[in-house]
C-alpha atoms as a PDB file:
ATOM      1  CA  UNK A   1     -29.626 -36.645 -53.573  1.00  0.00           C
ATOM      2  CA  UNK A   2     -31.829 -37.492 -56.665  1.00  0.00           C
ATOM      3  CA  UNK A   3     -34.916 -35.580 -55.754  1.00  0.00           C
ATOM      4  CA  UNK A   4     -37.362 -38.086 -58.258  1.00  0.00           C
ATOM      5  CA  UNK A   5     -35.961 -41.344 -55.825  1.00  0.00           C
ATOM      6  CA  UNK A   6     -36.785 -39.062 -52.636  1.00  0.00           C
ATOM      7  CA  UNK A   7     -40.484 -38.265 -54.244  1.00  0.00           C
ATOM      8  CA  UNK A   8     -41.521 -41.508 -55.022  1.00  0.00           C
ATOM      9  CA  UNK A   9     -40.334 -42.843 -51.802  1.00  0.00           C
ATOM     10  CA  UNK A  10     -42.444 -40.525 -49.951  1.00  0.00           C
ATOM     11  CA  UNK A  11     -44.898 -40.840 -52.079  1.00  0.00           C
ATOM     12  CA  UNK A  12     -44.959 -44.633 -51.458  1.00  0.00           C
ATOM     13  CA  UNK A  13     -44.868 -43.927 -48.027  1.00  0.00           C
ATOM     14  CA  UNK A  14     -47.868 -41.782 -47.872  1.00  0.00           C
ATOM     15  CA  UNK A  15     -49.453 -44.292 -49.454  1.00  0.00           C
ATOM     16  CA  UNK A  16     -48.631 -46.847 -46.880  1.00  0.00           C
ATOM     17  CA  UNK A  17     -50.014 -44.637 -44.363  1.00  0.00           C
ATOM     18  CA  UNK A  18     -53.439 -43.460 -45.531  1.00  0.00           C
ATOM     19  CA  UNK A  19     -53.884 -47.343 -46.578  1.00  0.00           C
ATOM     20  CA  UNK A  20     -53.327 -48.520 -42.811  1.00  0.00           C
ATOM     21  CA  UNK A  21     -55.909 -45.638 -41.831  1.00  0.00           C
ATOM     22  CA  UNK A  22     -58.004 -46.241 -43.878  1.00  0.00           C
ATOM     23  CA  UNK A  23     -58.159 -49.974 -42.986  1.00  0.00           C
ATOM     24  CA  UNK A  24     -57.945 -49.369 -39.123  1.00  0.00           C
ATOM     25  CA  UNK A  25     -61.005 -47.018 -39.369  1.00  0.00           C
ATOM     26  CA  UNK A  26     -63.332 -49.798 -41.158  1.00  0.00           C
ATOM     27  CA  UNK A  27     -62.073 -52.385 -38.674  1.00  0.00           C
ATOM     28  CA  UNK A  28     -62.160 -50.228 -35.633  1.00  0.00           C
ATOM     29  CA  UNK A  29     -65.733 -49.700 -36.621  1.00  0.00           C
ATOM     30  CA  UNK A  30     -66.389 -53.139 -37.007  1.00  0.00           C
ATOM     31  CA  UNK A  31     -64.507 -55.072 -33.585  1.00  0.00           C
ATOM     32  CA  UNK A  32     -64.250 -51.981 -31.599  1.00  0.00           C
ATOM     33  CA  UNK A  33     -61.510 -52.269 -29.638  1.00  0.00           C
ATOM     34  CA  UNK A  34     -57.989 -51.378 -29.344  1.00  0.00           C
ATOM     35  CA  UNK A  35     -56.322 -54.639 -31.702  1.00  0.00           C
ATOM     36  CA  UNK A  36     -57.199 -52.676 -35.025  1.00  0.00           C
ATOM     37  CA  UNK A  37     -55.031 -50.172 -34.128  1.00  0.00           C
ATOM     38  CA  UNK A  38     -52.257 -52.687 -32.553  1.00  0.00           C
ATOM     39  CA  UNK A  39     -52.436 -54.302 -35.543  1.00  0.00           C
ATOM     40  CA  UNK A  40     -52.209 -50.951 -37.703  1.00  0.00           C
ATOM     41  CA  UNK A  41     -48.861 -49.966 -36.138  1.00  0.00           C
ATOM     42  CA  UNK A  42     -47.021 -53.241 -36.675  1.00  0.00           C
ATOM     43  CA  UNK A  43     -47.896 -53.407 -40.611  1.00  0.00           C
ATOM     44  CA  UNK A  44     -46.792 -50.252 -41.000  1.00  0.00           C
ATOM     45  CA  UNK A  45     -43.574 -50.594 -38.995  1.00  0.00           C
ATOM     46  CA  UNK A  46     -42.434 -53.452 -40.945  1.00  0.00           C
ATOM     47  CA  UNK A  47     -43.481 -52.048 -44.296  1.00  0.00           C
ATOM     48  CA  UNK A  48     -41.732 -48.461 -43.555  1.00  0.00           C
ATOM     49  CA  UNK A  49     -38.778 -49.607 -41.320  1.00  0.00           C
ATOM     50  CA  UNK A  50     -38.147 -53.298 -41.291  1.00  0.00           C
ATOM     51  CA  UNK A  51     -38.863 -53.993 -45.072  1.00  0.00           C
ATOM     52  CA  UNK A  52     -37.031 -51.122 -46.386  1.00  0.00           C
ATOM     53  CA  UNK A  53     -33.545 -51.439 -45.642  1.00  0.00           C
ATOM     54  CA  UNK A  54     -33.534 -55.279 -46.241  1.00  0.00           C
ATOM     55  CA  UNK A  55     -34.974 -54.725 -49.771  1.00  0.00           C
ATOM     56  CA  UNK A  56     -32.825 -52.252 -50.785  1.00  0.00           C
ATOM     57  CA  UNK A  57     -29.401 -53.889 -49.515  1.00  0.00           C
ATOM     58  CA  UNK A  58     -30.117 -57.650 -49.920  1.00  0.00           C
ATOM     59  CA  UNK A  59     -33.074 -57.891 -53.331  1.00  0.00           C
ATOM     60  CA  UNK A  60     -32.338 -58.388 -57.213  1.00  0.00           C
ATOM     61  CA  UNK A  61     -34.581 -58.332 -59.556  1.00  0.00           C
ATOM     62  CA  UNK A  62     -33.698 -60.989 -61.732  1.00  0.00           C
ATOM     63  CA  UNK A  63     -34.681 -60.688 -65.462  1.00  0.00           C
ATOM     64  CA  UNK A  64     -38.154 -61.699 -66.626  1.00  0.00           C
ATOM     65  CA  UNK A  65     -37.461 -62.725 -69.415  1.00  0.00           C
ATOM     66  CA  UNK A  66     -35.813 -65.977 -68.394  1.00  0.00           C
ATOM     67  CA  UNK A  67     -38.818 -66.751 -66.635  1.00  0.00           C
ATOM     68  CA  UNK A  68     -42.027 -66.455 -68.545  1.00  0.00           C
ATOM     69  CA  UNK A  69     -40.306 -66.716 -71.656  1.00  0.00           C
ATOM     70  CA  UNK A  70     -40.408 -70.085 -73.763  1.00  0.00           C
ATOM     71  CA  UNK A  71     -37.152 -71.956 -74.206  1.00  0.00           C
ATOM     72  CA  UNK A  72     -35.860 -72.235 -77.861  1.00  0.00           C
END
């Protein structure tokens, strides 16, 4: 296992989480009710679980270059 892949991905993840939080906090305190947190939990199960795999088996990135780039 390349331990610098398995870092960033947690870090990433962390990320993820404390961002979801964060935002469920400042809307909880704003509708106060129990669809913040709803809401919360489905983001971050399809960032963390749903988006993952898909990305990873089925994504390119193609080369910039052929698209910003003028034609000669």
């Amino acid at each position: 296992m390349d331990f610098g892949i398995f870092f960033a991905a947690f870090g990433i993840s962390l990320l993820e989480l404390s961002e979801a939080g964060a935002v469920t906090a400042i809307y909880q305190g704003i509708y106060r009710g129990f669809k913040p947190v709803l809401y919360a939990i489905a983001g971050v199960l399809l960032v963390l679980v749903l988006h993952s795999p898909l990305v990873s088996t089925s994504f390119t990135y193609p080369p910039l270059t052929t698209y910003w780039l003028p034609q000669q």
